[in-house]
PDB file of N, CA and C in Angstrom:
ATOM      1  N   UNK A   1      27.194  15.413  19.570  1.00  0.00           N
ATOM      2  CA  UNK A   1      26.252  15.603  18.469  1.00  0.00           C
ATOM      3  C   UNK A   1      26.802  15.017  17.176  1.00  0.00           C
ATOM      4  N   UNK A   2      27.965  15.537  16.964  1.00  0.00           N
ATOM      5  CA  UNK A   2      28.889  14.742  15.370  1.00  0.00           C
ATOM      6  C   UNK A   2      28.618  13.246  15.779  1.00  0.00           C
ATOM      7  N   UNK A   3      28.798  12.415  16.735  1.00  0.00           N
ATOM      8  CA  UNK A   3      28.162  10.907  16.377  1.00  0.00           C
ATOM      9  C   UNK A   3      27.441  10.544  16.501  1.00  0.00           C
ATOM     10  N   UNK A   4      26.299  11.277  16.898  1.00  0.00           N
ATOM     11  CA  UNK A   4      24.722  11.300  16.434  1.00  0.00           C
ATOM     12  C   UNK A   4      24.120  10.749  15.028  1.00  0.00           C
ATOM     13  N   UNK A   5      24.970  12.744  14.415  1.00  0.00           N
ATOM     14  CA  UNK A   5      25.168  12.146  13.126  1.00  0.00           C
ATOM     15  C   UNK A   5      25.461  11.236  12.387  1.00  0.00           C
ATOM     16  N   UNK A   6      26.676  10.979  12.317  1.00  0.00           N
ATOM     17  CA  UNK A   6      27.582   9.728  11.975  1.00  0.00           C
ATOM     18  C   UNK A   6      26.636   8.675  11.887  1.00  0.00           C
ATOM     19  N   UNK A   7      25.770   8.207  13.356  1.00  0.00           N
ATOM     20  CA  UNK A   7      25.277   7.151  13.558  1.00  0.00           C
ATOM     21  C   UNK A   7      23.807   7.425  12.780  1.00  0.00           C
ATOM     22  N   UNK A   8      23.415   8.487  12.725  1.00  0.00           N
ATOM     23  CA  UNK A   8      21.810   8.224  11.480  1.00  0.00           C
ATOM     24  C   UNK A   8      22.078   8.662   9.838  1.00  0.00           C
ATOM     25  N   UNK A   9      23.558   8.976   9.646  1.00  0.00           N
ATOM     26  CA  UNK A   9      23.606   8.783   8.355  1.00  0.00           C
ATOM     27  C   UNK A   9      24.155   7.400   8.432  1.00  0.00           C
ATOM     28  N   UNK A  10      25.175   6.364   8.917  1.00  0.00           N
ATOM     29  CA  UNK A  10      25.032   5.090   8.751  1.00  0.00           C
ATOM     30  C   UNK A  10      23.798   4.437   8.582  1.00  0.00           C
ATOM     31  N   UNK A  11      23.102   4.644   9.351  1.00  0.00           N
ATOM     32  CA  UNK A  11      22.046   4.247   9.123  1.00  0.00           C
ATOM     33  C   UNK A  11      20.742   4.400   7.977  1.00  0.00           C
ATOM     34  N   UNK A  12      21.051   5.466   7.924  1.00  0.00           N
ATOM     35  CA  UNK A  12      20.415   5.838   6.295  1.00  0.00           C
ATOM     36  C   UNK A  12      20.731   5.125   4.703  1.00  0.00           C
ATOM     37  N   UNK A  13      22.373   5.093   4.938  1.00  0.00           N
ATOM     38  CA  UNK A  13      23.301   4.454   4.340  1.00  0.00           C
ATOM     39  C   UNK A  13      22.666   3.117   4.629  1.00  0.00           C
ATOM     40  N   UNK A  14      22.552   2.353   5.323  1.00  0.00           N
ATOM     41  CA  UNK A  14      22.166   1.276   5.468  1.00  0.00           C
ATOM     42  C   UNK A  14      21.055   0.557   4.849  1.00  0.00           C
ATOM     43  N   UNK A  15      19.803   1.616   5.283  1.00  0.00           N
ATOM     44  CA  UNK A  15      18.326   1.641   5.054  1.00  0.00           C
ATOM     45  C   UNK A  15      18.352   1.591   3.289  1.00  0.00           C
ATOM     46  N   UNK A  16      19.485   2.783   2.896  1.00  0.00           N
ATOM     47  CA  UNK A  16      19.156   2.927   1.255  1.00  0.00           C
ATOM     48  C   UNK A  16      19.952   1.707   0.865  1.00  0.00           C
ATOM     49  N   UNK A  17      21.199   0.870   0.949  1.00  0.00           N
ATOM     50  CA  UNK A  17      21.558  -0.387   0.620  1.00  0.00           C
ATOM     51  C   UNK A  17      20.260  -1.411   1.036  1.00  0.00           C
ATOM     52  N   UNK A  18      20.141  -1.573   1.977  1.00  0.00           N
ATOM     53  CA  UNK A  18      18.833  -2.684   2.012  1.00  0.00           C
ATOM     54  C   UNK A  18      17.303  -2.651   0.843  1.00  0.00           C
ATOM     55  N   UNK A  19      17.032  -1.255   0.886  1.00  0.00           N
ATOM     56  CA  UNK A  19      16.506  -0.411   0.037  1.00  0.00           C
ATOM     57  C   UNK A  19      16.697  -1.334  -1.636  1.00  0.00           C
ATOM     58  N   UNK A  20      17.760  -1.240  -2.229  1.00  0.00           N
ATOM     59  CA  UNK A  20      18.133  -1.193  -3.204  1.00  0.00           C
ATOM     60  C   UNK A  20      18.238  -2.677  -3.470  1.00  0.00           C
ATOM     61  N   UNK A  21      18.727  -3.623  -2.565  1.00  0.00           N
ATOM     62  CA  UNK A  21      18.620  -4.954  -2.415  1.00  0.00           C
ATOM     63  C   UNK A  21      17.129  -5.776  -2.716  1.00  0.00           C
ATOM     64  N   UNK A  22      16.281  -4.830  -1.920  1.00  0.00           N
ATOM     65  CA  UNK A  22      15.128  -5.512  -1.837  1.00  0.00           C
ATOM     66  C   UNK A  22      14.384  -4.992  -3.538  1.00  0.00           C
ATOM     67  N   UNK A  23      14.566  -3.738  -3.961  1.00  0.00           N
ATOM     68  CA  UNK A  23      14.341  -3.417  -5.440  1.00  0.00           C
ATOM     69  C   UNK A  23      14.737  -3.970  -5.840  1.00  0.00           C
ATOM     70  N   UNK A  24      15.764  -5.103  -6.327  1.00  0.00           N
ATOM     71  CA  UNK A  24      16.424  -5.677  -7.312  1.00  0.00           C
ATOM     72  C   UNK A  24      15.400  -7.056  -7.128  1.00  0.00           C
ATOM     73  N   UNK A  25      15.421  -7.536  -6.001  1.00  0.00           N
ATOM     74  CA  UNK A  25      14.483  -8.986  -6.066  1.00  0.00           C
ATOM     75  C   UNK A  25      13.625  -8.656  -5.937  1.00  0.00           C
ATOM     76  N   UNK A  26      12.645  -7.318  -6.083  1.00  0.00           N
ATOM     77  CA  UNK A  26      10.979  -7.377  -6.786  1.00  0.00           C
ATOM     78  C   UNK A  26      11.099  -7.990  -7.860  1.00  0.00           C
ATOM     79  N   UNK A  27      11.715  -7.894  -9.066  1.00  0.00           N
ATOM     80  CA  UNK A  27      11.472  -8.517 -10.214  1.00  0.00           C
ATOM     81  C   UNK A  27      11.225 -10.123 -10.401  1.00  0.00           C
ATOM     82  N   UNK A  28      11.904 -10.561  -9.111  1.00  0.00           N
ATOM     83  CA  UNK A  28      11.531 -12.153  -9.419  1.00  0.00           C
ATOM     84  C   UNK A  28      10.497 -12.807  -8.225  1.00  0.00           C
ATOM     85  N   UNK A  29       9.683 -11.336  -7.674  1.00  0.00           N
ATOM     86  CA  UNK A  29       8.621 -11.927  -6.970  1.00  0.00           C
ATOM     87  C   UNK A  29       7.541 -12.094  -7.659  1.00  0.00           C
ATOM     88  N   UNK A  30       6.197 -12.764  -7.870  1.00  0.00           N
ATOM     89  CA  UNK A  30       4.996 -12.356  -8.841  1.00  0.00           C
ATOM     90  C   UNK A  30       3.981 -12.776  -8.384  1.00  0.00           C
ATOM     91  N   UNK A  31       2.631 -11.785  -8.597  1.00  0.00           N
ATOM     92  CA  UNK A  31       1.456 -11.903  -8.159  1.00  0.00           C
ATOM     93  C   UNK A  31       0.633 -12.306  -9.647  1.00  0.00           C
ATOM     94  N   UNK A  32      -0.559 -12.950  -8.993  1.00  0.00           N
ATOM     95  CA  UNK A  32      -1.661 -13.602 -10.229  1.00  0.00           C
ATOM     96  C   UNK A  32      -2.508 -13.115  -9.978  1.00  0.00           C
ATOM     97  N   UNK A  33      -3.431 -12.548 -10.298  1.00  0.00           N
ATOM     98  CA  UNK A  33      -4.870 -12.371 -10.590  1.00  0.00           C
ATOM     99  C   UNK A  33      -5.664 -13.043 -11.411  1.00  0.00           C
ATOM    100  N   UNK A  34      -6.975 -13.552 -10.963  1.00  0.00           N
ATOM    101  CA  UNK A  34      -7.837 -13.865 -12.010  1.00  0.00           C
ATOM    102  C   UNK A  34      -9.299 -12.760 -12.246  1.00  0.00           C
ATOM    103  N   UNK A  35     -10.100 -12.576 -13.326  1.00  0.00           N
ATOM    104  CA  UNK A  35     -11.491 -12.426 -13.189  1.00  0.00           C
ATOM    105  C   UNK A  35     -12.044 -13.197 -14.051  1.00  0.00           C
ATOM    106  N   UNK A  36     -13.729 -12.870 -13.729  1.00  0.00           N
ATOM    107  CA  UNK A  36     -13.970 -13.620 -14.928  1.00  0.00           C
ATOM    108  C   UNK A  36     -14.585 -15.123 -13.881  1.00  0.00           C
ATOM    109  N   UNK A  37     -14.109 -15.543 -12.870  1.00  0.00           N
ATOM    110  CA  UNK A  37     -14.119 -16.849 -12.608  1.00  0.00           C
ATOM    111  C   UNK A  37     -13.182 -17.418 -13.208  1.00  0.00           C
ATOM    112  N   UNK A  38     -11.872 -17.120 -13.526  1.00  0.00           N
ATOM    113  CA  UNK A  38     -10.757 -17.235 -13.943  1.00  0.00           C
ATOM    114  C   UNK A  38     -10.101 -17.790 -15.435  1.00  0.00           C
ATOM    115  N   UNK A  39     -11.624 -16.879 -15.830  1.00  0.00           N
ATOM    116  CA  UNK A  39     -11.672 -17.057 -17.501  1.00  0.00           C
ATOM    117  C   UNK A  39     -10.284 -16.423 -18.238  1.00  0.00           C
ATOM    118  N   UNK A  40      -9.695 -14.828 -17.245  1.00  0.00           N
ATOM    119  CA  UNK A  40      -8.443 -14.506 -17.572  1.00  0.00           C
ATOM    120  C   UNK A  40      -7.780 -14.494 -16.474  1.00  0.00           C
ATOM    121  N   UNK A  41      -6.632 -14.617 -16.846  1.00  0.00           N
ATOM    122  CA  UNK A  41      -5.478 -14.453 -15.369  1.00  0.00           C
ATOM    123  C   UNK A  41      -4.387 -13.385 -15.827  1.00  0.00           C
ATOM    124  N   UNK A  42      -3.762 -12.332 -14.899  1.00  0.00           N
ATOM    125  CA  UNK A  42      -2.817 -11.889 -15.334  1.00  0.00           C
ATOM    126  C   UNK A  42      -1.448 -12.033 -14.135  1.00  0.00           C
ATOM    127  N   UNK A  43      -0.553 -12.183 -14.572  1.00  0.00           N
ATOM    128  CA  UNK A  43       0.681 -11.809 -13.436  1.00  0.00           C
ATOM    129  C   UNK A  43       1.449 -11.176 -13.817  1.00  0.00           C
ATOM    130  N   UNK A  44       1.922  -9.967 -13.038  1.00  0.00           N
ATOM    131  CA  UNK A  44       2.710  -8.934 -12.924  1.00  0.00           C
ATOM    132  C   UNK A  44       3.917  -9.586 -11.679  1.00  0.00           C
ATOM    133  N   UNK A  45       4.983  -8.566 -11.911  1.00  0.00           N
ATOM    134  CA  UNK A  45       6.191  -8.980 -11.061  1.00  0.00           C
ATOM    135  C   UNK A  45       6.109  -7.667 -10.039  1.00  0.00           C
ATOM    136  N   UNK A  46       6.774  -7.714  -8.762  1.00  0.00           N
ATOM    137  CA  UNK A  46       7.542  -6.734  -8.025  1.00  0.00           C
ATOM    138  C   UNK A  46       7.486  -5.488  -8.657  1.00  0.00           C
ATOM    139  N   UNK A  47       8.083  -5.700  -9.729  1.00  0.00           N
ATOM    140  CA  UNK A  47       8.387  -3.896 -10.665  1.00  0.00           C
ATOM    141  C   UNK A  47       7.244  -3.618 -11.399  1.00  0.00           C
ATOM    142  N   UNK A  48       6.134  -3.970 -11.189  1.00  0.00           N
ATOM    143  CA  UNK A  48       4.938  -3.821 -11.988  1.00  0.00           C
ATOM    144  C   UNK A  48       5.207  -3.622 -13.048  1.00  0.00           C
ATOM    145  N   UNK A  49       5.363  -5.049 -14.028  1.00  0.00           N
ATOM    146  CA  UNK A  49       5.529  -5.270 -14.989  1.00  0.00           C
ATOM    147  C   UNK A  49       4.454  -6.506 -14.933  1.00  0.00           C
ATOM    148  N   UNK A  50       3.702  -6.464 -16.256  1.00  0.00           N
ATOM    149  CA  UNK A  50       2.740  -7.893 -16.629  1.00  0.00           C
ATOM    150  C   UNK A  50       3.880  -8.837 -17.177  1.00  0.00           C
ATOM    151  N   UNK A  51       3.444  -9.472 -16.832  1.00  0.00           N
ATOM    152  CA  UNK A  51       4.527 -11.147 -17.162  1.00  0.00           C
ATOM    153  C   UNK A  51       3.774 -11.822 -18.315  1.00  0.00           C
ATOM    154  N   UNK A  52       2.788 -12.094 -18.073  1.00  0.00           N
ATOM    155  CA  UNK A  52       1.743 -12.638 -18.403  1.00  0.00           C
ATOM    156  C   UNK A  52       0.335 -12.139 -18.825  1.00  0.00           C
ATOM    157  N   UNK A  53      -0.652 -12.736 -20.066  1.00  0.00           N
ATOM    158  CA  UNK A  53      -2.367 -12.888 -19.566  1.00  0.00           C
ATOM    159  C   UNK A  53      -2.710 -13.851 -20.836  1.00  0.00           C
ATOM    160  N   UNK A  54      -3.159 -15.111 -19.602  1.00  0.00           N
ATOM    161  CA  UNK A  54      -3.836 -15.830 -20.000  1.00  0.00           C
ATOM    162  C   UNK A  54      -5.692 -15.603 -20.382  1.00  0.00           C
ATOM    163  N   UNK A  55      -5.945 -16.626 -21.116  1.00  0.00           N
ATOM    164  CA  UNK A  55      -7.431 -15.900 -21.800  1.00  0.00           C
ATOM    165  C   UNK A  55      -7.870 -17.651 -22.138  1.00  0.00           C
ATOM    166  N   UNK A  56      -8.915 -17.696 -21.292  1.00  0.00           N
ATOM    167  CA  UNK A  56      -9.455 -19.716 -21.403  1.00  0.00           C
ATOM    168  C   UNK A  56     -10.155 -19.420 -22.574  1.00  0.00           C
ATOM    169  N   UNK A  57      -9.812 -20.201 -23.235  1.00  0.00           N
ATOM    170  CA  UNK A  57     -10.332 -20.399 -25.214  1.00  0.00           C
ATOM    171  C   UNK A  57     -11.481 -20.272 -24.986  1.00  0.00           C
ATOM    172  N   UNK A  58     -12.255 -20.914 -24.310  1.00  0.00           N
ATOM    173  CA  UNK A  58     -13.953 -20.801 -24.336  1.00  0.00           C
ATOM    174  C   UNK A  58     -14.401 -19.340 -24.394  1.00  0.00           C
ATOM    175  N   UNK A  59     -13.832 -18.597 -23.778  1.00  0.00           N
ATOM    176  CA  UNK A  59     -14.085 -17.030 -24.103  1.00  0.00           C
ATOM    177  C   UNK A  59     -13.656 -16.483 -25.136  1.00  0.00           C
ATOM    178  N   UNK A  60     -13.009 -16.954 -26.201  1.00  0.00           N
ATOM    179  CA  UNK A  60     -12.851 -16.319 -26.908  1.00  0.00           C
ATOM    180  C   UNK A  60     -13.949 -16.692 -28.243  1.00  0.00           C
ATOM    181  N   UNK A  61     -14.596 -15.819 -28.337  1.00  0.00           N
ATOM    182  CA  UNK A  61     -15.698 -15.736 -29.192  1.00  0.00           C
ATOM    183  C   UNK A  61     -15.498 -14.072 -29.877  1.00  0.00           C
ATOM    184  N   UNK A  62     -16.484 -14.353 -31.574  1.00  0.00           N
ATOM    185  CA  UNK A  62     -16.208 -12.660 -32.160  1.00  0.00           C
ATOM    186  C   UNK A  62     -17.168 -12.037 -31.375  1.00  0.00           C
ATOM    187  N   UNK A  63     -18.523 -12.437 -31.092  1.00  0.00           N
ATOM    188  CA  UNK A  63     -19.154 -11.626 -30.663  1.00  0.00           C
ATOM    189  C   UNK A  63     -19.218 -11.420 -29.336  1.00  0.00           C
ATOM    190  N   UNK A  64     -18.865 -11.716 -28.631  1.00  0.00           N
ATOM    191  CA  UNK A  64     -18.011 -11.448 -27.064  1.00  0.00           C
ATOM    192  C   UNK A  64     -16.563 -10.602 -26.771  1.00  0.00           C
ATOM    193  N   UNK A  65     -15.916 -10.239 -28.108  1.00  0.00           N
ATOM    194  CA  UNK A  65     -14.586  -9.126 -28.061  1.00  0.00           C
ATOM    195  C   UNK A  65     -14.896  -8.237 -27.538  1.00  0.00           C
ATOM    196  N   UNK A  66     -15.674  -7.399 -26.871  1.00  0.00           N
ATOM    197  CA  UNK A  66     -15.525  -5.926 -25.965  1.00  0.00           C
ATOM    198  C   UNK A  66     -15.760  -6.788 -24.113  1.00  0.00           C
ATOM    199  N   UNK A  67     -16.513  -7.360 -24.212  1.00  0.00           N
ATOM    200  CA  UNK A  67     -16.499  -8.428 -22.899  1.00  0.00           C
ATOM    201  C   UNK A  67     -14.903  -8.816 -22.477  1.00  0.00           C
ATOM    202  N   UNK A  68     -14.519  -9.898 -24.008  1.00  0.00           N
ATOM    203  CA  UNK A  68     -13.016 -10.375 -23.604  1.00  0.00           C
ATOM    204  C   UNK A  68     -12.074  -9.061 -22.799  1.00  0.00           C
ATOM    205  N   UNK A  69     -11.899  -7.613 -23.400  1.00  0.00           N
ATOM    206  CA  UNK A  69     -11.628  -6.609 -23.606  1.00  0.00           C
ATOM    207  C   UNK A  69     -11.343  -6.517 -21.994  1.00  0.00           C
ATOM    208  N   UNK A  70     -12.643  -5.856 -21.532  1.00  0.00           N
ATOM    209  CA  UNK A  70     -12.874  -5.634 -20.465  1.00  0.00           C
ATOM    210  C   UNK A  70     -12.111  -6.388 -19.220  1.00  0.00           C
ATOM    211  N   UNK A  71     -12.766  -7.887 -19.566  1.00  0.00           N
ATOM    212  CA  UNK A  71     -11.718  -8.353 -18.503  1.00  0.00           C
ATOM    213  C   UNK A  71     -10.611  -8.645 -18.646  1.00  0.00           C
ATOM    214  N   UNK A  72      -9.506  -8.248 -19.702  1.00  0.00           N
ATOM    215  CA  UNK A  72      -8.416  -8.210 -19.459  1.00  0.00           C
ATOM    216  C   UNK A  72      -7.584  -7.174 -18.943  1.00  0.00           C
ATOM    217  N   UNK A  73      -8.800  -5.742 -19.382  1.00  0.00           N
ATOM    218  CA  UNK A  73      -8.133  -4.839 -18.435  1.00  0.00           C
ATOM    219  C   UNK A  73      -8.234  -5.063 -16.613  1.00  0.00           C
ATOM    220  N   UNK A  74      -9.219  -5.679 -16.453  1.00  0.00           N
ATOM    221  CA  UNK A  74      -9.811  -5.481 -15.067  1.00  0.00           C
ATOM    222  C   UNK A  74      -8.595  -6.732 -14.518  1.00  0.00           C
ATOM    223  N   UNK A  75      -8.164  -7.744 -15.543  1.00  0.00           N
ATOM    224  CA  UNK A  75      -7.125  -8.456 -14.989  1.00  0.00           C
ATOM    225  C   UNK A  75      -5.921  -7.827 -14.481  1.00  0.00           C
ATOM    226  N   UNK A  76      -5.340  -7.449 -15.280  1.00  0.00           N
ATOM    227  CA  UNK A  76      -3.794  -6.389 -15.756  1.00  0.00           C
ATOM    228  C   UNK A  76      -4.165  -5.365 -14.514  1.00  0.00           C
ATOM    229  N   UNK A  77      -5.257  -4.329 -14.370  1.00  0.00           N
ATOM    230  CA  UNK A  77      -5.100  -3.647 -13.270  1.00  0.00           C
ATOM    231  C   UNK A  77      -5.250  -4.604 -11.707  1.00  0.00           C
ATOM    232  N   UNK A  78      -5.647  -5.487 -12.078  1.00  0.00           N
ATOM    233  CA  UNK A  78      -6.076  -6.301 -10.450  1.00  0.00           C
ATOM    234  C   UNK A  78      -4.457  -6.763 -10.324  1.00  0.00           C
ATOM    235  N   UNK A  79      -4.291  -7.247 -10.577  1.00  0.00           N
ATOM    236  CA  UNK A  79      -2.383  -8.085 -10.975  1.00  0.00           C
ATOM    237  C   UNK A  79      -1.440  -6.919 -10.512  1.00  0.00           C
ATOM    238  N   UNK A  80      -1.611  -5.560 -11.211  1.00  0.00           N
ATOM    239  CA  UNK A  80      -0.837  -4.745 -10.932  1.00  0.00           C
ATOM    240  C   UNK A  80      -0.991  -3.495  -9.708  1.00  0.00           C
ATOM    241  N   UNK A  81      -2.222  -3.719  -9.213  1.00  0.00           N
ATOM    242  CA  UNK A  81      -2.182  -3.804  -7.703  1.00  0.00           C
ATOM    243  C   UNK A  81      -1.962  -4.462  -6.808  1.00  0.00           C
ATOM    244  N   UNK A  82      -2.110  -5.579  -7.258  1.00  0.00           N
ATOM    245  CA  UNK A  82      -2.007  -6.439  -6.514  1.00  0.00           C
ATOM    246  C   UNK A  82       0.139  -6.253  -6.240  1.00  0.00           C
ATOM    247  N   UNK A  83       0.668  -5.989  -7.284  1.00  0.00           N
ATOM    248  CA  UNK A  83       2.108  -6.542  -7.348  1.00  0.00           C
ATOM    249  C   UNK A  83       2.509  -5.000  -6.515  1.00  0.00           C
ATOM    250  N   UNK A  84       1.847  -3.860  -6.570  1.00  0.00           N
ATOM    251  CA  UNK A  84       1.891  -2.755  -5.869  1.00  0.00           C
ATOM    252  C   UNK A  84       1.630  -2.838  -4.746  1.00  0.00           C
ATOM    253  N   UNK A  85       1.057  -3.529  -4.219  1.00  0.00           N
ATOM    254  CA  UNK A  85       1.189  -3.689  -2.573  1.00  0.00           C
ATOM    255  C   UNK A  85       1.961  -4.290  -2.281  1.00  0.00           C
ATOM    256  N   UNK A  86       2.319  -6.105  -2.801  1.00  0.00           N
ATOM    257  CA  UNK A  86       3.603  -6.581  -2.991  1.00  0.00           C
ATOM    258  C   UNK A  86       4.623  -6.065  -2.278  1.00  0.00           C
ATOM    259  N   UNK A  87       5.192  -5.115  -3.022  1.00  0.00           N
ATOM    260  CA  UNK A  87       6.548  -4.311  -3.689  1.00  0.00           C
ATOM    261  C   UNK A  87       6.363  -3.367  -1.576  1.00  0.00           C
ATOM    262  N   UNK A  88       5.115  -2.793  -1.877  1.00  0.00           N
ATOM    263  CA  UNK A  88       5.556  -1.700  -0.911  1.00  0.00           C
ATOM    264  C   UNK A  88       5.079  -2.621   0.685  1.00  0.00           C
ATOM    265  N   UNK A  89       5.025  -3.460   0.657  1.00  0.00           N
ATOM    266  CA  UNK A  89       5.131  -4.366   1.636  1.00  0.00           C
ATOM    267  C   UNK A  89       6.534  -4.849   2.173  1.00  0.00           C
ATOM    268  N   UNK A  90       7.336  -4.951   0.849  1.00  0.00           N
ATOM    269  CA  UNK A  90       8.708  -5.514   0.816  1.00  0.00           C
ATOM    270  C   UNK A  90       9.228  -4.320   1.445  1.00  0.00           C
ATOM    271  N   UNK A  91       9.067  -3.093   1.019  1.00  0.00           N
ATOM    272  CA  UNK A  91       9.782  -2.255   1.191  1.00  0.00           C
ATOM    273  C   UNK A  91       9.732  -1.731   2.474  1.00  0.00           C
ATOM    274  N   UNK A  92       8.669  -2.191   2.836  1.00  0.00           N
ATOM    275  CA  UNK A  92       7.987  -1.362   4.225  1.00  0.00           C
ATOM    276  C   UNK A  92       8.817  -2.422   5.507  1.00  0.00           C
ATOM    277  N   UNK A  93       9.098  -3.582   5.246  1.00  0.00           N
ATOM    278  CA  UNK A  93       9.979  -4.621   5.763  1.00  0.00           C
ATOM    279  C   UNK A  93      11.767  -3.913   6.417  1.00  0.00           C
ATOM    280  N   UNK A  94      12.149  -2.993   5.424  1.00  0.00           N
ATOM    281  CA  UNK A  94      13.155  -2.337   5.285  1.00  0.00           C
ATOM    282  C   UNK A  94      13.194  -1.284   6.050  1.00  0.00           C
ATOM    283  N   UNK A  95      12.035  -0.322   5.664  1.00  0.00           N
ATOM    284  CA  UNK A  95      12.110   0.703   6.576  1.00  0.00           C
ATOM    285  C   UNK A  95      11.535   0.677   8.166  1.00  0.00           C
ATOM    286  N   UNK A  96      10.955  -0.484   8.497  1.00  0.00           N
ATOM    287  CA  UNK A  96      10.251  -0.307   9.668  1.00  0.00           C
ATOM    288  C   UNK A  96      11.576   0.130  10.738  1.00  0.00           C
ATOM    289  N   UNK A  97      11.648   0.517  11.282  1.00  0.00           N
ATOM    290  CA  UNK A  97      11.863   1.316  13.100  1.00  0.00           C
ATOM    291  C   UNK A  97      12.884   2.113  12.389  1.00  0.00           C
ATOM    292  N   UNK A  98      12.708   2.772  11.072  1.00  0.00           N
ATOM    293  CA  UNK A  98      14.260   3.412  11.004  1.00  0.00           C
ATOM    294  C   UNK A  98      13.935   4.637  10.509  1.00  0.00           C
ATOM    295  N   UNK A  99      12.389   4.931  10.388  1.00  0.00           N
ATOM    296  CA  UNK A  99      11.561   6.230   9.767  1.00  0.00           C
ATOM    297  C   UNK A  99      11.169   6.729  11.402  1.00  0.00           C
ATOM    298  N   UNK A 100      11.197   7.644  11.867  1.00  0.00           N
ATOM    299  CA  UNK A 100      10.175   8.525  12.650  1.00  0.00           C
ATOM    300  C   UNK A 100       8.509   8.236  12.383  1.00  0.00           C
ATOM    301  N   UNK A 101       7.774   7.923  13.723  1.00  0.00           N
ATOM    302  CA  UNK A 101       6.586   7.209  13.229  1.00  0.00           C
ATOM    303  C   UNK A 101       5.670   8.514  12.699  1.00  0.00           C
ATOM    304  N   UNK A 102       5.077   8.586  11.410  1.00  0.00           N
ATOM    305  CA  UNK A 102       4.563   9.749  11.020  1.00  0.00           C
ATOM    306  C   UNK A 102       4.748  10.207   9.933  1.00  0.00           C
ATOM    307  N   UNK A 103       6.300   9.500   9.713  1.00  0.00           N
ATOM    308  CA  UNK A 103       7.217  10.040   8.392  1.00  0.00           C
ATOM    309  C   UNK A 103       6.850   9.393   7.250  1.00  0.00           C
ATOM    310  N   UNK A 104       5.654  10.053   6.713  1.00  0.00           N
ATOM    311  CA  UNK A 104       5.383   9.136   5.233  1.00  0.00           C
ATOM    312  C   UNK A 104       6.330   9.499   3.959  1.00  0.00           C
ATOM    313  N   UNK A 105       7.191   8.796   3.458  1.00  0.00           N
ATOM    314  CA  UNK A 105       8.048   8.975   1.901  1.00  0.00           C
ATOM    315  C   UNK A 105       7.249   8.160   1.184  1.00  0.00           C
ATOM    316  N   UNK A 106       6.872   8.712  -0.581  1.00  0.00           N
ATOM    317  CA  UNK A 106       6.159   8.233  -1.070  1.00  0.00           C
ATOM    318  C   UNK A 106       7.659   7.433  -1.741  1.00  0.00           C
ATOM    319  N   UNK A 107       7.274   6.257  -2.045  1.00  0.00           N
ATOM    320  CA  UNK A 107       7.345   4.839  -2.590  1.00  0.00           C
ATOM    321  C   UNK A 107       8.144   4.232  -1.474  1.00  0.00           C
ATOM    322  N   UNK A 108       7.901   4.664  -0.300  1.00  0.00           N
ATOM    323  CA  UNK A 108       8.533   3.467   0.629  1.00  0.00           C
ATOM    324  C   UNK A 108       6.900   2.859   1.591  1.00  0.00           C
TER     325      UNK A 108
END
């Protein structure tokens, strides 16, 4: 039984180094979004962070500012789901065959 143990805390040990590896290079992965017909674009990284938001000059008009508005939120959240699946895709790379099938941990 003691190298049972041994052998699924190595392995845990393992899982959380790979773990931690793959967190460090989210930051230099990045997703784009556009709406709009790609009047705005936003990109967020791995760590859901916005990098970016572009805004095509033609939209920018005074009397169109709650429009502009709008789709920059709808950018920034599309981008930062988008970089949220990303991330737990990467991560899910890491943990596959080393969780019990069933075993949901939230942010893996």
């Amino acid at each position: 039984m003691k190298g049972g143990m041994q052998a699924m805390f190595k392995q845990v040990q393992k899982m959380q180094e790979e773990m931690q590896r793959v967190q460090s290079e989210l930051v230099n992965i990045v997703v784009s979004e556009e709406v709009g017909g790609g009047m705005i674009k936003a990109t967020a990284n791995g760590n859901r962070e916005i990098i970016s938001v572009e805004i095509d000059p033609q939209v920018i008009k005074q009397d169109e500012k709650e429009i502009l508005e709008d789709l920059v939120v709808a950018a920034v959240n599309k981008a930062l789901s988008s970089a949220a699946k990303m991330a737990e895709e990467q991560m899910a790379k890491v943990t596959k065959g080393m969780l019990p099938p069933g075993l949901n941990i939230p942010g893996l």
